[in-house]
Each structure stands twice: as structure tokens, then as C-alpha cells.
C-alpha atoms as a PDB file:
ATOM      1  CA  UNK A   1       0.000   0.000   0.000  1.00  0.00           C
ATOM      2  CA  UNK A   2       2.894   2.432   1.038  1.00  0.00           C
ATOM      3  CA  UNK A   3       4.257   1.589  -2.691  1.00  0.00           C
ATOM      4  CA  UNK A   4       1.149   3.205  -3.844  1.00  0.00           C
ATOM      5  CA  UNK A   5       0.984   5.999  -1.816  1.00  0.00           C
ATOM      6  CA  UNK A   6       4.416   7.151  -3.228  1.00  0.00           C
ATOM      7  CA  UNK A   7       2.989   6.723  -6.776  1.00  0.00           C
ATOM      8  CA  UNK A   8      -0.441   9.051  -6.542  1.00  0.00           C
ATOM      9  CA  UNK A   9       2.048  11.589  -4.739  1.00  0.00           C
ATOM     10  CA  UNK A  10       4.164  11.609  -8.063  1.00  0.00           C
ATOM     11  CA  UNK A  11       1.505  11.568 -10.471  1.00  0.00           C
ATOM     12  CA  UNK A  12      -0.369  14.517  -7.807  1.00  0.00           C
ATOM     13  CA  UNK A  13       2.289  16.346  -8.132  1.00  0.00           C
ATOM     14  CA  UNK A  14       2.956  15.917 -11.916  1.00  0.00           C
ATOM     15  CA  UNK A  15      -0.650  17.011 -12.852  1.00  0.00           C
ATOM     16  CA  UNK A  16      -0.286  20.030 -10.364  1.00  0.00           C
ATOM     17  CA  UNK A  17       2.697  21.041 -12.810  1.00  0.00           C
ATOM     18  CA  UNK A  18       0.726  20.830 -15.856  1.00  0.00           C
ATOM     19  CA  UNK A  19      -1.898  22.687 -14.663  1.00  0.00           C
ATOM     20  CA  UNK A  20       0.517  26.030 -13.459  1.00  0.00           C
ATOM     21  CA  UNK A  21       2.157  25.643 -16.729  1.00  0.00           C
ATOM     22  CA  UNK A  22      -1.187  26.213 -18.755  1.00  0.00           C
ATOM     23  CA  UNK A  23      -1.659  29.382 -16.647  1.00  0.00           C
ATOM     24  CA  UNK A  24      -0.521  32.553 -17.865  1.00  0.00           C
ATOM     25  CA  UNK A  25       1.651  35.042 -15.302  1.00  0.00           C
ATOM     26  CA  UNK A  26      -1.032  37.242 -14.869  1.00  0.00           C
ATOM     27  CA  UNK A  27      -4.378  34.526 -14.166  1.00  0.00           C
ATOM     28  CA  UNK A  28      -1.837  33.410 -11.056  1.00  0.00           C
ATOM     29  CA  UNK A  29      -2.699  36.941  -9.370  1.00  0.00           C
ATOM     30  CA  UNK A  30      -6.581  37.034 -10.012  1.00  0.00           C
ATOM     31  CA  UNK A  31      -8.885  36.684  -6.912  1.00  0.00           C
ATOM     32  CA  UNK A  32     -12.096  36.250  -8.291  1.00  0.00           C
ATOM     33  CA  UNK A  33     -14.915  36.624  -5.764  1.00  0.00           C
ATOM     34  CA  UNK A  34     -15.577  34.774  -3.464  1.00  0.00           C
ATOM     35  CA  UNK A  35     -12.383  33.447  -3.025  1.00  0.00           C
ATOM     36  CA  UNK A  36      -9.912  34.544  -0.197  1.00  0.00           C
ATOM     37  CA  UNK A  37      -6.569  33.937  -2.365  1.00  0.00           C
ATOM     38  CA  UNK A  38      -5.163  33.714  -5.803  1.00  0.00           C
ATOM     39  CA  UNK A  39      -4.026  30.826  -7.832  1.00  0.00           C
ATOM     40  CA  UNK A  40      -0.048  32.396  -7.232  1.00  0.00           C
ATOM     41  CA  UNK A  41      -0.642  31.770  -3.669  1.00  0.00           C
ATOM     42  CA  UNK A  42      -2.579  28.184  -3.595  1.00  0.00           C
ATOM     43  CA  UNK A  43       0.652  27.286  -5.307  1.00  0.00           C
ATOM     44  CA  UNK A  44       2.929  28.715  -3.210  1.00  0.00           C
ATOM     45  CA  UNK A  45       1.175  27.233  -0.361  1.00  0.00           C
ATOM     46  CA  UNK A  46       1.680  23.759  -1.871  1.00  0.00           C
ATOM     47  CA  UNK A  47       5.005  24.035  -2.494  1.00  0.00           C
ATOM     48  CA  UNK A  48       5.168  25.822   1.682  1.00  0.00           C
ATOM     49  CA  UNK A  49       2.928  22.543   3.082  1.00  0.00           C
ATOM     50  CA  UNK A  50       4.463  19.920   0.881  1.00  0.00           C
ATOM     51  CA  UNK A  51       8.283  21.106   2.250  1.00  0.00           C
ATOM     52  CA  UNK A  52       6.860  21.436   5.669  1.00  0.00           C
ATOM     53  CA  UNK A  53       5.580  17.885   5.911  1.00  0.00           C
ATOM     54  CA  UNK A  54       8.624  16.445   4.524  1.00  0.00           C
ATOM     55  CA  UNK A  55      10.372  17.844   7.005  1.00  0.00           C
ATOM     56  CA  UNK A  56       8.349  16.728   9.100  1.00  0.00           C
ATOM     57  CA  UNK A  57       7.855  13.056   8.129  1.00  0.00           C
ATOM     58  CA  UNK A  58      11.143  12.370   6.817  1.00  0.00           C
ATOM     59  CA  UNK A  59      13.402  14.793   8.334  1.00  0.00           C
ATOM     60  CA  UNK A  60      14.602  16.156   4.859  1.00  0.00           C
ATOM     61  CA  UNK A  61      16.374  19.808   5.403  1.00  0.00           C
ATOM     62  CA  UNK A  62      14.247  22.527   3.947  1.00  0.00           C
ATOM     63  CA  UNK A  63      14.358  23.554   0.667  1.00  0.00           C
ATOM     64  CA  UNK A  64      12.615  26.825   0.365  1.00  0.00           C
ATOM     65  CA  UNK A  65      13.420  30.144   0.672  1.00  0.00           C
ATOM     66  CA  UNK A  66      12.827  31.590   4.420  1.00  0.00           C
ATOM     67  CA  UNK A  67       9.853  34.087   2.851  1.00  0.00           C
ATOM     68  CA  UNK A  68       7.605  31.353   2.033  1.00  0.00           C
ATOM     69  CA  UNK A  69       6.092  30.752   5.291  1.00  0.00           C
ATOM     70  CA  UNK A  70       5.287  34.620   5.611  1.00  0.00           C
ATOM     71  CA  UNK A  71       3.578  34.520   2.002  1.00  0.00           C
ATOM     72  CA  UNK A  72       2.120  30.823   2.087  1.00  0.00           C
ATOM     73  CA  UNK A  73       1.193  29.730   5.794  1.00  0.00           C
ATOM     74  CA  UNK A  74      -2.340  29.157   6.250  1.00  0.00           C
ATOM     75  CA  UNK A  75      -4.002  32.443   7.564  1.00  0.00           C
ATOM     76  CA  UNK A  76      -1.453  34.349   4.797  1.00  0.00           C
ATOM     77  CA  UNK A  77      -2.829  36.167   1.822  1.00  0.00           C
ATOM     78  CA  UNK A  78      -2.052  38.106  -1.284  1.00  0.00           C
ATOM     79  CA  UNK A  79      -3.688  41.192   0.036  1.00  0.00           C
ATOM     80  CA  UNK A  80      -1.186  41.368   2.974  1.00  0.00           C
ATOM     81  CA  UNK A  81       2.164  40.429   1.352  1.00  0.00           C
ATOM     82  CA  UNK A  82       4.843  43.271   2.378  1.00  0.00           C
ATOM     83  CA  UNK A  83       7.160  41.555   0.021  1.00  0.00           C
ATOM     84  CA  UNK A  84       7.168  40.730  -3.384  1.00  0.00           C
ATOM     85  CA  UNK A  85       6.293  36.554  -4.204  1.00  0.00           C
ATOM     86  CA  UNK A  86       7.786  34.553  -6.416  1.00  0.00           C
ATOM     87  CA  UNK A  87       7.543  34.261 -10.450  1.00  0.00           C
ATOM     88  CA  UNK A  88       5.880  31.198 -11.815  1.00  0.00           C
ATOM     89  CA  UNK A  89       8.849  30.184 -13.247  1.00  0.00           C
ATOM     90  CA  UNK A  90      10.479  30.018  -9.869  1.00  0.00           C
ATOM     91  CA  UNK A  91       7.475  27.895  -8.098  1.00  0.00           C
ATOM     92  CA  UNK A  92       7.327  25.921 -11.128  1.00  0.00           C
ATOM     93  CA  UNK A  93      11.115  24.804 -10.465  1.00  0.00           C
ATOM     94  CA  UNK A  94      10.156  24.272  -6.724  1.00  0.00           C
ATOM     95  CA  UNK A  95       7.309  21.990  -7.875  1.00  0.00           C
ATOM     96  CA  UNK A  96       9.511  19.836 -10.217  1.00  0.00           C
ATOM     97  CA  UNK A  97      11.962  20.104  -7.241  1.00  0.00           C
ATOM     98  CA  UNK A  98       9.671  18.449  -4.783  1.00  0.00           C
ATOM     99  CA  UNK A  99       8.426  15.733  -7.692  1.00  0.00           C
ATOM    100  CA  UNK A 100      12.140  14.497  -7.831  1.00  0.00           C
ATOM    101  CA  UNK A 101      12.651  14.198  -4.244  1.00  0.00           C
ATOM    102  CA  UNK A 102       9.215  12.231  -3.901  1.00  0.00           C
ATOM    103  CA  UNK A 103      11.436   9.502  -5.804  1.00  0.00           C
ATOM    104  CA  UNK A 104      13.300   9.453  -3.101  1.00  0.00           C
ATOM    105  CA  UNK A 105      10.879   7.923  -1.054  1.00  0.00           C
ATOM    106  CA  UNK A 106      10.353   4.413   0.086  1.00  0.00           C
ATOM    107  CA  UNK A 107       7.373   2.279   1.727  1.00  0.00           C
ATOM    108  CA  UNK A 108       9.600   1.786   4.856  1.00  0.00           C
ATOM    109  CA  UNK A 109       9.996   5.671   5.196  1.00  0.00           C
ATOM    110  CA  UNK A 110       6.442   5.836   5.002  1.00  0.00           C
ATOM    111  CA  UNK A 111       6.132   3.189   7.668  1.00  0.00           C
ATOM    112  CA  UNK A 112       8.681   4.777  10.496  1.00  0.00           C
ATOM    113  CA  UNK A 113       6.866   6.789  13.263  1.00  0.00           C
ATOM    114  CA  UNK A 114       7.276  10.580  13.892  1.00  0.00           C
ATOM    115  CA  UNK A 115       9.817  11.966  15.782  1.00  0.00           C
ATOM    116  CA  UNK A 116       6.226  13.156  17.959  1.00  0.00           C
ATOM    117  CA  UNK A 117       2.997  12.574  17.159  1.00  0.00           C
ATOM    118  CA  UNK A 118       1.435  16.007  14.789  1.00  0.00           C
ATOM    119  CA  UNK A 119      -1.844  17.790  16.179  1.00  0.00           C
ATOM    120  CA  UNK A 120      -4.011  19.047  13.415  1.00  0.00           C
ATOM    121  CA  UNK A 121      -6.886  20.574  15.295  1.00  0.00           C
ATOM    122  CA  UNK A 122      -8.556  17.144  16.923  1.00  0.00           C
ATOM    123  CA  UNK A 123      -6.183  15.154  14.722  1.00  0.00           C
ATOM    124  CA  UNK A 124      -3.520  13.156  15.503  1.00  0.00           C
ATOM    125  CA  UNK A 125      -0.563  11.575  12.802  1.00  0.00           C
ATOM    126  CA  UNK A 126       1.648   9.226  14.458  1.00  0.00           C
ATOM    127  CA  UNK A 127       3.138   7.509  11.175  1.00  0.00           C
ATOM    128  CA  UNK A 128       4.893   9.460   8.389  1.00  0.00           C
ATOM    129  CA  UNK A 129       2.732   7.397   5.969  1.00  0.00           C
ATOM    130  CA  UNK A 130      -0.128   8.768   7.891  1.00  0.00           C
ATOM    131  CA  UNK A 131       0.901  12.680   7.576  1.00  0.00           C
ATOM    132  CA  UNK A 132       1.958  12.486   4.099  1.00  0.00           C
ATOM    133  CA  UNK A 133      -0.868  10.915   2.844  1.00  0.00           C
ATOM    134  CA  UNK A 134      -2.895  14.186   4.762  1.00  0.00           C
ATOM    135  CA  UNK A 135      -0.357  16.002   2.618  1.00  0.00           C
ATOM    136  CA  UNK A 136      -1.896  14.015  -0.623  1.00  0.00           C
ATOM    137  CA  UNK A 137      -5.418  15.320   0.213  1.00  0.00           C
ATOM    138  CA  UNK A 138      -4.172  18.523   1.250  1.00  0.00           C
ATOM    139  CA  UNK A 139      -2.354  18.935  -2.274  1.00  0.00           C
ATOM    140  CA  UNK A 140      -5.766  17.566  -3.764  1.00  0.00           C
ATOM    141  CA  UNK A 141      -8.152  20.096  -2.541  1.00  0.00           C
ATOM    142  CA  UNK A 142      -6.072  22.955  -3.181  1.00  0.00           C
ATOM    143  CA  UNK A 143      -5.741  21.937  -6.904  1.00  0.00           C
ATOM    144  CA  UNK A 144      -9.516  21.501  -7.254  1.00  0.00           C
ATOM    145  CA  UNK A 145      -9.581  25.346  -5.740  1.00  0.00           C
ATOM    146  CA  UNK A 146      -7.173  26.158  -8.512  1.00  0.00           C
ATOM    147  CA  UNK A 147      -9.208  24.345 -11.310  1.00  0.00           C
ATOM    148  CA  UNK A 148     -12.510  26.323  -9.482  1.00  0.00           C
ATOM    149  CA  UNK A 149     -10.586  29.808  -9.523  1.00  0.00           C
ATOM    150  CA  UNK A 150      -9.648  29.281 -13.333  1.00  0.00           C
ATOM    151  CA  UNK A 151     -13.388  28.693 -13.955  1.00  0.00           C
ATOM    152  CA  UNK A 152     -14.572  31.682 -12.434  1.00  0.00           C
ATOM    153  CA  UNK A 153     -12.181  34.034 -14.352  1.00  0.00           C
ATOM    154  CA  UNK A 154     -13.716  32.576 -17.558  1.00  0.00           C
END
């Protein structure tokens, strides 16, 4: 099973690519209504969570730059940023960045417990395999809110 887990999180992440690379610069800063962010920042926020749980679940060093959490932690948004974020280009190469070091991963990683157990409101993840697969359905949702934003701007 943990052998499969590995494989949607490759193929999650290689359909997330396609889809920024259809989108022009300029959709990724659109906020159409009723929706608290842009597409820039659902992606940047995907690239923040995915690095945070693989630090996390595999103790992997991480490899973002220091402003992400300020522009892509949940609670964040575009209308708040104090800095500038980053091009597509640039979270497109984090993206393919991430997809290469989910090769890296084995069942038995997926298997070892956390260093300590990680609180998620009333949850509880005591396995890596159990946090990175919340990572899967994270990544999941926050595509479909892409796919919904893209919709409304037509």
C-alpha cells in the first residue's frame, strides 16, 4: 500500500505542474470573488505545506526560501504580502523540485513513526505514511480550488 501511496504523490504532483504551466503570469494573481486567495498563492502554499511535511515526516532539510512561510502559511494572503512573491517560473522549479525528491521515497519511510505525534486541530498523525498521505489530500483540494478559480475568471 505504502508503494502506492508514493505513486499518486508523483503523479499529484505531476498534474499540479501541468496545470501552473497552462496558466498565464497574470491569471496566477486574479482573486475572483468569493475566493480569499489567488491561484499564485494556492501554489505557493503547496510548495510551503508539501516542504513542511517532509520535514516533518522524513526529516529532509528545507528547501525553500525563508519568505515562504510569511507569504504561504495558512491564515497568509495576497492582500497582505509586504514583500514581493515569487515568479511562476520560480514555483514551477520548486514543484519539479519536490516531484524528484518524492522519488526518493520508500514504503519503509512511510512506515517509520514521527519523531512526535502532529496535532491538526482534533487530529492526531503518528506515522509518516499517515501525515503524508494528509499532505496528498491537502495537495488535492487545493488543486480543485485552482481548477474552481480558473473557472470563475472565464
Amino acid at each position: 500500500m505504502s508503494q502506492s501511496v508514493i505513486h499518486t504523490s508523483k503523479v499529484l504532483r505531476q498534474v499540479v505542474i501541468g496545470q501552473v504551466q497552462a496558466i498565464s503570469e497574470e491569471q496566477l494573481d486574479v482573486q475572483p470573488k468569493g475566493f480569499n486567495n489567488t491561484i499564485r498563492w494556492n501554489v505557493g502554499h503547496l510548495v510551503y505545506w508539501l516542504d513542511k511535511y517532509s520535514t516533518l515526516c522524513f526529516d529532509y532539510p528545507s528547501s525553500i526560501p525563508d519568505q515562504y512561510e510569511a507569504l504561504f502559511n495558512t491564515g497568509t494572503k495576497p492582500s497582505s504580502w509586504t514583500i514581493a512573491p515569487p515568479s511562476k517560473e520560480e514555483l514551477l522549479q520548486l514543484l519539479t523540485m519536490q516531484l524528484s525528491r518524492l522519488s526518493e521515497l520508500t514504503p519503509e519511510m512511510l512506515n517509520a513513526p514521527l519523531k512526535s505525534p502532529y496535532v491538526m486541530g482534533p487530529f492526531q498523525f503518528d506515522t509518516a505514511g499517515e501525515l503524508f498521505n494528509f499532505a496528498l489530500v491537502h495537495e488535492g483540494i487545493h488543486l480543485g480550488t485552482v481548477s474552481s478559480q480558473l473557472k470563475a475568471m472565464q
